[in-house]
C-alpha atoms as a PDB file:
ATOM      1  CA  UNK A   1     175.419  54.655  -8.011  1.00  0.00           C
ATOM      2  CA  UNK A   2     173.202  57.243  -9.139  1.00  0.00           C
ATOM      3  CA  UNK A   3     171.035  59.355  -6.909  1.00  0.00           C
ATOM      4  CA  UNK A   4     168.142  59.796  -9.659  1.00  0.00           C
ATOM      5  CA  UNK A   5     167.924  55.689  -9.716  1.00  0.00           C
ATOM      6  CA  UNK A   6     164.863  54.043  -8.626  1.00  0.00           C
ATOM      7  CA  UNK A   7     164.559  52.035  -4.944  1.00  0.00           C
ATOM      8  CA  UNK A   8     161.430  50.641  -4.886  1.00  0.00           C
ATOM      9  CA  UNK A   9     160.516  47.071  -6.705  1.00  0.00           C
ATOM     10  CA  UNK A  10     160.161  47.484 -10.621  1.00  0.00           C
ATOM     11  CA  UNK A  11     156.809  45.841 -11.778  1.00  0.00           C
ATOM     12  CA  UNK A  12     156.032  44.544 -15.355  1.00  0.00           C
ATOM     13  CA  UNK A  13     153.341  47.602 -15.679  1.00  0.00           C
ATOM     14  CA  UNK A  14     156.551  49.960 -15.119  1.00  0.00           C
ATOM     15  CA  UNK A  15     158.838  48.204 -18.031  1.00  0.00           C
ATOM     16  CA  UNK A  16     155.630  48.450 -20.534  1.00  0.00           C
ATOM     17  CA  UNK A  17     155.593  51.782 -19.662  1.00  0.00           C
ATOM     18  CA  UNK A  18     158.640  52.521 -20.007  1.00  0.00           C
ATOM     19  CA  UNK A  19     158.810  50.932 -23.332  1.00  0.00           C
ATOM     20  CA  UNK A  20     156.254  52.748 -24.820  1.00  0.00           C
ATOM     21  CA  UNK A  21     157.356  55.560 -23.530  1.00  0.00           C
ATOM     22  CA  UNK A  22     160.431  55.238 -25.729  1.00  0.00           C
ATOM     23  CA  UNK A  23     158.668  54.505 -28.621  1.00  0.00           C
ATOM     24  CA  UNK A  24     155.825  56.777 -28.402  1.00  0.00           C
ATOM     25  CA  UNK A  25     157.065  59.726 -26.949  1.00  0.00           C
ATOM     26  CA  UNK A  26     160.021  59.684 -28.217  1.00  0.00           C
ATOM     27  CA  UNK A  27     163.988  60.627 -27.406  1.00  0.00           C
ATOM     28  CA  UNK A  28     167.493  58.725 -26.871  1.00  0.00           C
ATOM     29  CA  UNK A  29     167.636  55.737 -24.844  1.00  0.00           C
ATOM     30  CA  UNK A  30     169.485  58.022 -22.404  1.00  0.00           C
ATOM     31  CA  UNK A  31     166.674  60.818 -22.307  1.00  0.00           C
ATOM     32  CA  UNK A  32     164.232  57.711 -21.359  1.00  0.00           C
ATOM     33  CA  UNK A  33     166.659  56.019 -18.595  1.00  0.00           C
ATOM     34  CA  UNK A  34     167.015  59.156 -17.115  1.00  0.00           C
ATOM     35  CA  UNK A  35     163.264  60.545 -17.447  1.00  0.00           C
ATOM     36  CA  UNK A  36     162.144  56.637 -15.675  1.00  0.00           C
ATOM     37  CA  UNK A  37     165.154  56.727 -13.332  1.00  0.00           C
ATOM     38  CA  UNK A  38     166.735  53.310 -14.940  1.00  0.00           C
ATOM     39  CA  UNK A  39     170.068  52.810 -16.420  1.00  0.00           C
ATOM     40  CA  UNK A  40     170.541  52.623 -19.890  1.00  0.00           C
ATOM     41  CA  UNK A  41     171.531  49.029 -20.334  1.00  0.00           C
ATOM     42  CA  UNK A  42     168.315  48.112 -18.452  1.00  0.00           C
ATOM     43  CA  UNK A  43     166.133  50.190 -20.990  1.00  0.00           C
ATOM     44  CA  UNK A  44     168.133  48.067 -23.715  1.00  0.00           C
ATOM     45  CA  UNK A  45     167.476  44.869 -22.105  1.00  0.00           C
ATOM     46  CA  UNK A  46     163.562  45.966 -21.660  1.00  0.00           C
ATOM     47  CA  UNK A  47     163.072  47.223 -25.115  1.00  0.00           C
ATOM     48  CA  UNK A  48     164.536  43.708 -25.865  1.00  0.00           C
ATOM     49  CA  UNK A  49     162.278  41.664 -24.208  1.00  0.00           C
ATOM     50  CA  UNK A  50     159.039  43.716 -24.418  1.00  0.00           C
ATOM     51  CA  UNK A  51     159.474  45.419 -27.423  1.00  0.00           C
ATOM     52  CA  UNK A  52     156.345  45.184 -29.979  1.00  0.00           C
ATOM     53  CA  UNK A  53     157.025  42.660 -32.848  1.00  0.00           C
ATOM     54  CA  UNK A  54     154.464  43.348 -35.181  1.00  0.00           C
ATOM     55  CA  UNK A  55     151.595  44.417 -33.203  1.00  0.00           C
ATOM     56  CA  UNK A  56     151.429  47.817 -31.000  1.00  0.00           C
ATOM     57  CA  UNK A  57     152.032  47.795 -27.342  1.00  0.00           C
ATOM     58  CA  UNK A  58     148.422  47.605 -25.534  1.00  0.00           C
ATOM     59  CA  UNK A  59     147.715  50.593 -23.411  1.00  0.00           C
ATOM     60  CA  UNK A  60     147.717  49.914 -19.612  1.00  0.00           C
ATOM     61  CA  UNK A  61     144.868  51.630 -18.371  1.00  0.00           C
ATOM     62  CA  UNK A  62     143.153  48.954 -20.498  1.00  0.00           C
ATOM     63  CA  UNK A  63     145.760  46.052 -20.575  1.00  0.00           C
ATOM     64  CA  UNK A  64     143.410  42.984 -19.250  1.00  0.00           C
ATOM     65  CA  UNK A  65     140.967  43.941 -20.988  1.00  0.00           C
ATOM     66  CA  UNK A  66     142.470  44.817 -24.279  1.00  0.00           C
ATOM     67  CA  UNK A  67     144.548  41.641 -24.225  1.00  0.00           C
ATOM     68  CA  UNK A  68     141.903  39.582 -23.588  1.00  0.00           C
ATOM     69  CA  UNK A  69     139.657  41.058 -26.271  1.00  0.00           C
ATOM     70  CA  UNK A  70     142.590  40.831 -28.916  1.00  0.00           C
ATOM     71  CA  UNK A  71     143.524  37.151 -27.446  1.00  0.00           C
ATOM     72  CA  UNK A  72     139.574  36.438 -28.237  1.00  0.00           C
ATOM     73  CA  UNK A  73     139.902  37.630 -31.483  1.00  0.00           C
ATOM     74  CA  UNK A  74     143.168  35.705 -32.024  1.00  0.00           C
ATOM     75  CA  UNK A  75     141.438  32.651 -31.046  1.00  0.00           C
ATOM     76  CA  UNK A  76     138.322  33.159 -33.129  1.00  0.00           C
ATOM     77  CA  UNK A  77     140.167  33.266 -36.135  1.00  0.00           C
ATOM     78  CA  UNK A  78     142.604  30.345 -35.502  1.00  0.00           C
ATOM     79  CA  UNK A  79     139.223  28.369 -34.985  1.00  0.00           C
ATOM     80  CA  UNK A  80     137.700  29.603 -38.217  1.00  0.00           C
ATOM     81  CA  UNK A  81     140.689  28.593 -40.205  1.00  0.00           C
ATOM     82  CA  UNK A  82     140.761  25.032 -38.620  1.00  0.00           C
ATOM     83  CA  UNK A  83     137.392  24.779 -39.263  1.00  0.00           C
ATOM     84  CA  UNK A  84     138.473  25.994 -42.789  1.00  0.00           C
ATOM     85  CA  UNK A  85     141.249  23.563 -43.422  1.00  0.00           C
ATOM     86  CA  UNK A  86     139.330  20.740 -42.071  1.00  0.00           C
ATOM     87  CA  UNK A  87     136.735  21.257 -44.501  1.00  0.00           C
ATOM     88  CA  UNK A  88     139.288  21.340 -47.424  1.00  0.00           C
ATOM     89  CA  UNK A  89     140.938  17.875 -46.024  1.00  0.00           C
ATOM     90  CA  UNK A  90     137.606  15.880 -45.632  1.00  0.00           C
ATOM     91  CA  UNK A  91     136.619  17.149 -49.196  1.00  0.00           C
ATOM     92  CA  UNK A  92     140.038  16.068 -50.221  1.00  0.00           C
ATOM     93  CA  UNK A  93     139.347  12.733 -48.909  1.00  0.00           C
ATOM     94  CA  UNK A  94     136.063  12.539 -50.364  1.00  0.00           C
ATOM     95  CA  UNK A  95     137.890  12.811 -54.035  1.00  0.00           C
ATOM     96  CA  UNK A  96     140.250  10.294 -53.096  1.00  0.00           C
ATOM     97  CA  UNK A  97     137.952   7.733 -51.997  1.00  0.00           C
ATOM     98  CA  UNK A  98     135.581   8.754 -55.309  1.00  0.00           C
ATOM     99  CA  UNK A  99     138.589   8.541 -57.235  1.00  0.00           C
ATOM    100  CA  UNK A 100     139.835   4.776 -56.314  1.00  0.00           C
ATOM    101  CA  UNK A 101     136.102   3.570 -56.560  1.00  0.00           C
ATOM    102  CA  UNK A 102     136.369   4.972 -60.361  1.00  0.00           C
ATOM    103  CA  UNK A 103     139.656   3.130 -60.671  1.00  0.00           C
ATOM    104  CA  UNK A 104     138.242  -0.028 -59.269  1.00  0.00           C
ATOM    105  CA  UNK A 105     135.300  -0.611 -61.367  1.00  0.00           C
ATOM    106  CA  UNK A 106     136.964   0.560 -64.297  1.00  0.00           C
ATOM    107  CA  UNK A 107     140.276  -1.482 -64.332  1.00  0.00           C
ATOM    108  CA  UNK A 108     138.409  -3.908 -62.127  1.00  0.00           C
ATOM    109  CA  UNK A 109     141.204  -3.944 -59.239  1.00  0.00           C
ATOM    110  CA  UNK A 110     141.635  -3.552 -55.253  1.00  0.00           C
ATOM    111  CA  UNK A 111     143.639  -0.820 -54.322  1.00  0.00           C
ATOM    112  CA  UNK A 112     142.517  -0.563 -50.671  1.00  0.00           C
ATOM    113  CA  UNK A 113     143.495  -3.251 -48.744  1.00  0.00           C
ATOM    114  CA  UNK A 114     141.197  -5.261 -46.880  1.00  0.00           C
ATOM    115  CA  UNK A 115     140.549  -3.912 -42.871  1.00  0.00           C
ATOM    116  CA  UNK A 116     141.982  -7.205 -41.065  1.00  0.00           C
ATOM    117  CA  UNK A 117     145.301  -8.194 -41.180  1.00  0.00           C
ATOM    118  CA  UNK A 118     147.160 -11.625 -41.366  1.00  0.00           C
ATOM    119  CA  UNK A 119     149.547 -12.223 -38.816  1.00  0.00           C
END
């Protein structure tokens, strides 16, 4: 066991920071493990699970409020394009129903069934 390894409890804040660290500032995975006091098969394992996918790691000194602005923003949009596809599939079957009244007066046919059933 190394002396330079960390005792105390290791909290979420710490493995962000850590994580950014390495890709922000820079260096080897060992340079990082040993600048945080962690192994370097922990600092894979972290960079793993909290590595950025596609969007940049939020910055802790603002984290709540960051992620809660951009998890705002997420939602916003999601709701605009429901509202957006919703719009498209009731004017879809608005052309449908417009489209089998056409057919019915002018081949003078049912294609909708009636509402109640025999059983």
């Amino acid at each position: 066991m190394d002396k330079n390894l960390r005792k105390e409890p290791i909290t979420d804040a710490f493995r962000y920071k850590v994580v950014s660290d390495y890709f922000y500032k820079g260096g080897s995975y060992k340079e990082v493990a040993t600048r945080n006091g962690i192994t370097e098969p922990t600092l894979y394992r972290w960079i793993r699970i909290f590595a950025p996918t596609s969007e940049p790691i939020v910055e802790l000194s603002h984290g709540t409020e960051d992620m809660e602005y951009t998890e705002k923003k997420k939602l916003e949009k999601r709701i605009k394009d429901l509202e957006k596809a919703l719009e498209y599939s009731n004017l879809r079957a608005d052309a449908y129903k417009k489209a089998i009244d056409i057919a019915e007066d002018k081949f003078n046919i049912t294609l909708l069934k009636k509402s109640g059933t025999k059983q």
